[in-house]
Protein backbone atom coordinates (compact mmCIF):
# COMPACT_ATOMS: atom_id res chain seq x y z
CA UNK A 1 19.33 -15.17 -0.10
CA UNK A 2 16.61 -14.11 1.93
CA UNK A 3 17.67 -10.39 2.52
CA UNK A 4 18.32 -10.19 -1.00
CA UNK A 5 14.82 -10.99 -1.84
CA UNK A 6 13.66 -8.62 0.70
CA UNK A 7 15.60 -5.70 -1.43
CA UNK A 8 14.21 -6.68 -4.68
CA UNK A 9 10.76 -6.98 -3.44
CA UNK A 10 10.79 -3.84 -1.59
CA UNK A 11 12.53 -1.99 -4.25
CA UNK A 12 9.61 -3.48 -6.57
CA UNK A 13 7.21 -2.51 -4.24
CA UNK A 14 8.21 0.71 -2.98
CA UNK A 15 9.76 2.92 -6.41
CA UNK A 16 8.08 0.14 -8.77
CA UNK A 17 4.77 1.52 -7.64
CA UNK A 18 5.87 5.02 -8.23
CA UNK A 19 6.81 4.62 -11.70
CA UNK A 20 3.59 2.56 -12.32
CA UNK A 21 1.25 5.42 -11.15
CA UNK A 22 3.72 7.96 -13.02
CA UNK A 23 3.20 5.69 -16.17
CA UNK A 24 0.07 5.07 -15.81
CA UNK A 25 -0.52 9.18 -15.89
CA UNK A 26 1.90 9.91 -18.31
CA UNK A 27 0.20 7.42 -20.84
CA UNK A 28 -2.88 9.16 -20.32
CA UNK A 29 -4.43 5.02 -18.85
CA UNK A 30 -5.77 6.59 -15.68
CA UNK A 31 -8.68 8.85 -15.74
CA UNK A 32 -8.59 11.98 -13.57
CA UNK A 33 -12.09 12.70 -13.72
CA UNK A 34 -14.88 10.24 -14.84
CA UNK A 35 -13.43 6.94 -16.41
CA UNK A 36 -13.26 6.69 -20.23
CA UNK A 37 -13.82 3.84 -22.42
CA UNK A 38 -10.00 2.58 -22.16
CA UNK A 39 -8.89 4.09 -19.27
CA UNK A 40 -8.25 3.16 -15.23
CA UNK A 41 -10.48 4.64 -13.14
CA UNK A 42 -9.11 5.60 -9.73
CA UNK A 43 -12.21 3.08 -8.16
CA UNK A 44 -10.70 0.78 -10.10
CA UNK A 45 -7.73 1.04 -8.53
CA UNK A 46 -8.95 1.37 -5.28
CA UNK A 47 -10.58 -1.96 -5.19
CA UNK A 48 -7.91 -3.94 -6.56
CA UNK A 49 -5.83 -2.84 -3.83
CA UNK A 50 -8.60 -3.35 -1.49
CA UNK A 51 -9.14 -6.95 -2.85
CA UNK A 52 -5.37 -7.75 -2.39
CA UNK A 53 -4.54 -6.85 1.02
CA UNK A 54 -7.76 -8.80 2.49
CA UNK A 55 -6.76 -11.70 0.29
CA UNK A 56 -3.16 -11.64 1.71
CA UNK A 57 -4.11 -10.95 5.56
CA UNK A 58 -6.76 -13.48 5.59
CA UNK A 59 -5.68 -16.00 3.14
CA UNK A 60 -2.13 -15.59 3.23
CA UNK A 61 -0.28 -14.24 6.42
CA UNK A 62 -2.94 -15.21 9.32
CA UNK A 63 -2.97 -18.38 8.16
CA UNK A 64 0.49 -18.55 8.42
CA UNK A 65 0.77 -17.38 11.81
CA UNK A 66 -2.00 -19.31 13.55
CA UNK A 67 -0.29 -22.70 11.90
CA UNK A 68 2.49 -21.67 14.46
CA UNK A 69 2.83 -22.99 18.10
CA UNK A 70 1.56 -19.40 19.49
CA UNK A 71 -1.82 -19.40 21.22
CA UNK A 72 -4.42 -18.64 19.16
CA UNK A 73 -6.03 -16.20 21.63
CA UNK A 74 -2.42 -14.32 21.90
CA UNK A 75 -2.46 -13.85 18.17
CA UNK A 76 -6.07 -12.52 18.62
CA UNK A 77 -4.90 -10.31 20.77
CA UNK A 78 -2.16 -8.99 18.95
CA UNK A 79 -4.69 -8.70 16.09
CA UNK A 80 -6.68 -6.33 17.93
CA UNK A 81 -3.82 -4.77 19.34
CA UNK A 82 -2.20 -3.86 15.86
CA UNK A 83 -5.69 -2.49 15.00
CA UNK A 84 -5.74 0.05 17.26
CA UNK A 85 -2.24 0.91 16.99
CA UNK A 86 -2.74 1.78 13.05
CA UNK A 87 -6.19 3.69 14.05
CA UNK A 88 -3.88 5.95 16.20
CA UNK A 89 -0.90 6.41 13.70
CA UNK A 90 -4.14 7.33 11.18
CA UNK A 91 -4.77 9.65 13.38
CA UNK A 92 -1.25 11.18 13.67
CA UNK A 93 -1.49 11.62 10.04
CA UNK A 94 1.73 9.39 9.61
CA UNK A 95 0.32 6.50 8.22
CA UNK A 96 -2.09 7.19 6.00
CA UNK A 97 -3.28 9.68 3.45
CA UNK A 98 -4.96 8.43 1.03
CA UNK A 99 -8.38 10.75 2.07
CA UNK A 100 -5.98 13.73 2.11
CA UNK A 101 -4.74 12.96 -1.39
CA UNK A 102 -8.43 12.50 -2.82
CA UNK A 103 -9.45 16.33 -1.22
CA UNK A 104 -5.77 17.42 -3.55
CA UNK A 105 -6.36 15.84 -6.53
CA UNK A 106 -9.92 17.53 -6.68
CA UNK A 107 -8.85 20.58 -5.57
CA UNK A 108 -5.16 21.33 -6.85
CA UNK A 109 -5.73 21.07 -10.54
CA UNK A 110 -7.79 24.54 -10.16
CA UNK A 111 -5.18 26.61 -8.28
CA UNK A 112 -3.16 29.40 -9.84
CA UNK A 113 -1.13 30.31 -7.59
CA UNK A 114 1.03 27.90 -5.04
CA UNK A 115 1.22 29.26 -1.46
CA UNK A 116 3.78 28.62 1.54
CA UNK A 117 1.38 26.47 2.77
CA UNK A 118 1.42 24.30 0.23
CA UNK A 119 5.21 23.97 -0.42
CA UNK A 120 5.06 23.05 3.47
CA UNK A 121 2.24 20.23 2.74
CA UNK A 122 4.00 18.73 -0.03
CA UNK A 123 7.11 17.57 2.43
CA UNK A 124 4.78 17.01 4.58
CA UNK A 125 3.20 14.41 2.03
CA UNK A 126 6.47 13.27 1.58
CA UNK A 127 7.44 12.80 5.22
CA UNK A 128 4.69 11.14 5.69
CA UNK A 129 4.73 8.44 3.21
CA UNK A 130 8.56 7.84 4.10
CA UNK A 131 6.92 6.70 7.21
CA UNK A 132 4.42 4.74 5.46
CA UNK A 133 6.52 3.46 3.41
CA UNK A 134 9.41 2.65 6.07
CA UNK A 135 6.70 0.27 7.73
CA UNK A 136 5.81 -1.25 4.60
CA UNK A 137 9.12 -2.70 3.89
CA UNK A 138 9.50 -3.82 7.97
CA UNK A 139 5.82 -5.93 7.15
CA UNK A 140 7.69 -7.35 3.44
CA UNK A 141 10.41 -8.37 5.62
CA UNK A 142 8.84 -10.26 8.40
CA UNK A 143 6.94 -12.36 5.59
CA UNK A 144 10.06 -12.89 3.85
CA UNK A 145 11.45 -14.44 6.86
CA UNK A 146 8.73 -16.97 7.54
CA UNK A 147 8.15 -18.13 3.94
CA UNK A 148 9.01 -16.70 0.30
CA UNK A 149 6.11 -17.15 -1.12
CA UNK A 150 4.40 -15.07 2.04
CA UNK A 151 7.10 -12.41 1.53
CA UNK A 152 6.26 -12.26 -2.82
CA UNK A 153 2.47 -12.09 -1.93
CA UNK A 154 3.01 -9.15 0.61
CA UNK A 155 5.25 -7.24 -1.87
CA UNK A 156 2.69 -7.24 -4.31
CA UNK A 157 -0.08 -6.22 -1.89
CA UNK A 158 1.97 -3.31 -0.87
CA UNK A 159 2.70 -2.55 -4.35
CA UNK A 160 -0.77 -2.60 -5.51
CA UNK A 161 -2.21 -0.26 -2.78
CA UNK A 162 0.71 1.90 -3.00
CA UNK A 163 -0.61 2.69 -6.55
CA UNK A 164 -3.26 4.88 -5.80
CA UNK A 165 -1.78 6.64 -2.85
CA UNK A 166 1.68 7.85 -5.11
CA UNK A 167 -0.65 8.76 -7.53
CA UNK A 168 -2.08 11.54 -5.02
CA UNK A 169 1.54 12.44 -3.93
CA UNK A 170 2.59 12.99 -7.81
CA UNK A 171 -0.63 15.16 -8.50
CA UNK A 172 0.20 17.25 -5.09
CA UNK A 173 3.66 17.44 -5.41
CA UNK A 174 3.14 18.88 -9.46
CA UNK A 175 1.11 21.18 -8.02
CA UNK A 176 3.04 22.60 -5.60
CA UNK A 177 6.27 22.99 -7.17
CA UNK A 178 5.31 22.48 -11.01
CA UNK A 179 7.70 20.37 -11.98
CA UNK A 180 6.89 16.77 -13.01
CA UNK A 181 10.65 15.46 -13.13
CA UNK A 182 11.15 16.57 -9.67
CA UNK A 183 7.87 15.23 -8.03
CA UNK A 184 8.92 11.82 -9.67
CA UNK A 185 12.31 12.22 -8.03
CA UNK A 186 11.17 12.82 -4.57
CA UNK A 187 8.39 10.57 -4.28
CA UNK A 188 10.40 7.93 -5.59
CA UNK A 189 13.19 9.02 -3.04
CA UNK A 190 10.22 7.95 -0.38
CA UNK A 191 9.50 4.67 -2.16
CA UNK A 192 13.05 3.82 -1.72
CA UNK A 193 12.73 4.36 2.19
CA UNK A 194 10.51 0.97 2.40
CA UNK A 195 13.94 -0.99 1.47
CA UNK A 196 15.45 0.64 4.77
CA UNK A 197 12.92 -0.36 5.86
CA UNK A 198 12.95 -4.31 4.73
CA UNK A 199 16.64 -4.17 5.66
CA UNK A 200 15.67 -2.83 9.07
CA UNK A 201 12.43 -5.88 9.52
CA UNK A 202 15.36 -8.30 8.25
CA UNK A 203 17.77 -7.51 10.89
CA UNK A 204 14.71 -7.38 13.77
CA UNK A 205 13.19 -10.47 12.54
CA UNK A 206 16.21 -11.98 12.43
CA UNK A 207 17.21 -11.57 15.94
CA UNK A 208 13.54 -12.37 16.98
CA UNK A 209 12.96 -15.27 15.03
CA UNK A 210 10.72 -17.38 17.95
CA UNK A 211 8.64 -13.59 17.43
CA UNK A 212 7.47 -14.07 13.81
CA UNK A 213 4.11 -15.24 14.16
CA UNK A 214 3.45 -11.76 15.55
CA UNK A 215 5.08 -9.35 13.31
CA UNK A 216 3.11 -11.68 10.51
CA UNK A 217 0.04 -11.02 12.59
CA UNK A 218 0.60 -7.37 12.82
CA UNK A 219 1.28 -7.11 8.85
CA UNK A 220 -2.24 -8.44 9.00
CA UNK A 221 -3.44 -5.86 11.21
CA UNK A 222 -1.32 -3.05 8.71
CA UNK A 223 -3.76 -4.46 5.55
CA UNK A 224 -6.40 -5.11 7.32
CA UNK A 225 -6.76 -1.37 8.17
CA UNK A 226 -5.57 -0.09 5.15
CA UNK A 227 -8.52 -2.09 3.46
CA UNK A 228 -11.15 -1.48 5.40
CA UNK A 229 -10.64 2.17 6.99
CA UNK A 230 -8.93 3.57 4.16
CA UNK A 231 -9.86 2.22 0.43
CA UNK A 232 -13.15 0.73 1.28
CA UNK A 233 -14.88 3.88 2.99
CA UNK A 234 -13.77 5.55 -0.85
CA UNK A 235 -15.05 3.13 -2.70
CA UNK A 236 -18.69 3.46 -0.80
CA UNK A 237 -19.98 5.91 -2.87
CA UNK A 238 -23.74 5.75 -5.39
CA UNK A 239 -22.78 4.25 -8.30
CA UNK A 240 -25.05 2.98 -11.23
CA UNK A 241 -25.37 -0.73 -11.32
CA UNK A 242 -22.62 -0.67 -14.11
CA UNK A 243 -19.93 0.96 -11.57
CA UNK A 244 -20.87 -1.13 -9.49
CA UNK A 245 -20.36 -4.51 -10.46
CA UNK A 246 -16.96 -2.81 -11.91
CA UNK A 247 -16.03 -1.78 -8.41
CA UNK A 248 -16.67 -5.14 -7.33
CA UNK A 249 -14.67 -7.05 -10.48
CA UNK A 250 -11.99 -5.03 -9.98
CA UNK A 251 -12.02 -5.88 -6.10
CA UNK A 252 -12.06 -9.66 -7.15
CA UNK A 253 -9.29 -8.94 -9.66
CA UNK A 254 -7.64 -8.14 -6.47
CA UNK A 255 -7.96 -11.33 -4.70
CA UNK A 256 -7.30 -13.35 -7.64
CA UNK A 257 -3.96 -11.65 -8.15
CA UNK A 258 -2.58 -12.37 -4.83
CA UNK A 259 -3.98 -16.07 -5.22
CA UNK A 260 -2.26 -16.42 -9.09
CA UNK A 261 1.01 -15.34 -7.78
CA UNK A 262 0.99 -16.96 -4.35
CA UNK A 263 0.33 -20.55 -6.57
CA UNK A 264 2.74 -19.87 -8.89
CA UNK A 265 4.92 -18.64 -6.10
CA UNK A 266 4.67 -22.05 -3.89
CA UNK A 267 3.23 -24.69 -6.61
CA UNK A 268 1.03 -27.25 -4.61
């Protein structure tokens, strides 16, 4: 039952989040450029996503590893450890690329012509949000095995701040090669990789089950840097007064998502 869930919720997560930014395009609901009366802007989305990974690390999964029989200053540790781990994977450009994929989507819409070196960055997009996505459905998986209403509230985390970042690898992807159908297919082809990925965290997991405190600690870690080193930093921009008590509704749209479902989830 419980690996099941995991390949629902990371198939929800991982190509349900593709076809939600593709829709959301498609339909003409997310603005490219300044936000319309009507439409998504991409702050928007950036701060719901924000809002619901810090709601699920610090409401959701760190509580649920410090109730454990680990030592608090272990988990700490581990905390800080994960951290720094993420900050170097950032740096490898495997994890994250969510700053490259705001520099395309300014910037692609205006070229004519598509170079080599663009065909080469567009698998290189795609390689590296396989990755991404890979570790996404090992952190779905580890919450899935301490608690099902952990593992729903993770899945939707991941799907909400996947949003934004598939939205960049559609926008490069048309660019590069031109053809809309085929970006869908391949970036949705990498959204798929985060159930080998859940399958992969069910099997580890499984066979480390005294361990799961710490993989829910370094899921933690995995949001916690997302949030704050990746879709914060964007969202800290001069805004009028209006943007910005958007930027912060949407942000607490965020946390009351992950709150709604994880009730609903695991009533009382």
């Amino acid at each position: 039952m419980t690996l099941l869930s995991i390949v629902f919720a990371t198939l929800a997560a991982g190509i349900g989040s593709v076809w939600l930014a593709a829709g959301l395009m498609r339909l003409g609901l997310l603005a490219t450029g300044q936000a319309e009366p009507g439409q998504i802007g991409s702050q928007h989305l950036l701060s719901l996503a924000a809002g619901a990974l810090l709601a699920t690390a610090f409401m959701h999964l760190l509580p649920e590893a410090f109730e454990s029989h680990s030592a608090p200053k272990t988990l700490f540790a581990t905390l800080l450890v994960g951290l720094v781990f993420f900050f170097l994977l950032d740096k490898a450009e495997l994890w994250h690329h969510g700053h490259e994929h705001h520099h395309d989507h300014d910037h692609h819409d205006h070229d004519e012509a598509i170079s080599p070196a663009a065909r080469s960055g567009s698998w290189a997009v795609l390689t590296g949000d396989s990755v991404h996505c890979f570790g996404d459905g090992i952190l779905i998986a580890s919450a899935f095995v301490a608690d099902l209403r952990l593992g729903l509230v993770a899945a939707l985390a991941v799907l909400a701040h996947e949003v934004p970042h598939h939205i960049g690898d559609l926008v490069v992807l048309r660019a590069t090669d031109g053809q809309r159908n085929a970006a869908l297919l391949k970036v949705s082809l990498a959204g798929a990789v985060t159930t080998v990925g859940g399958v992969t965290g069910w099997w580890l997991v499984d066979q480390l089950h005294d361990y799961v405190p710490y993989f829910l600690v370094v899921a933690s870690s995995s949001f916690i840097y997302v949030a704050l080193a990746d879709l914060i930093p964007q969202l800290q921009k001069r805004l009028s007064a209006r943007g910005t008590a958007a930027q912060i509704t949407w942000l607490l749209a965020g946390i009351a998502l992950v709150t709604v479902v994880s009730s609903l989830a695991h009533p009382g």
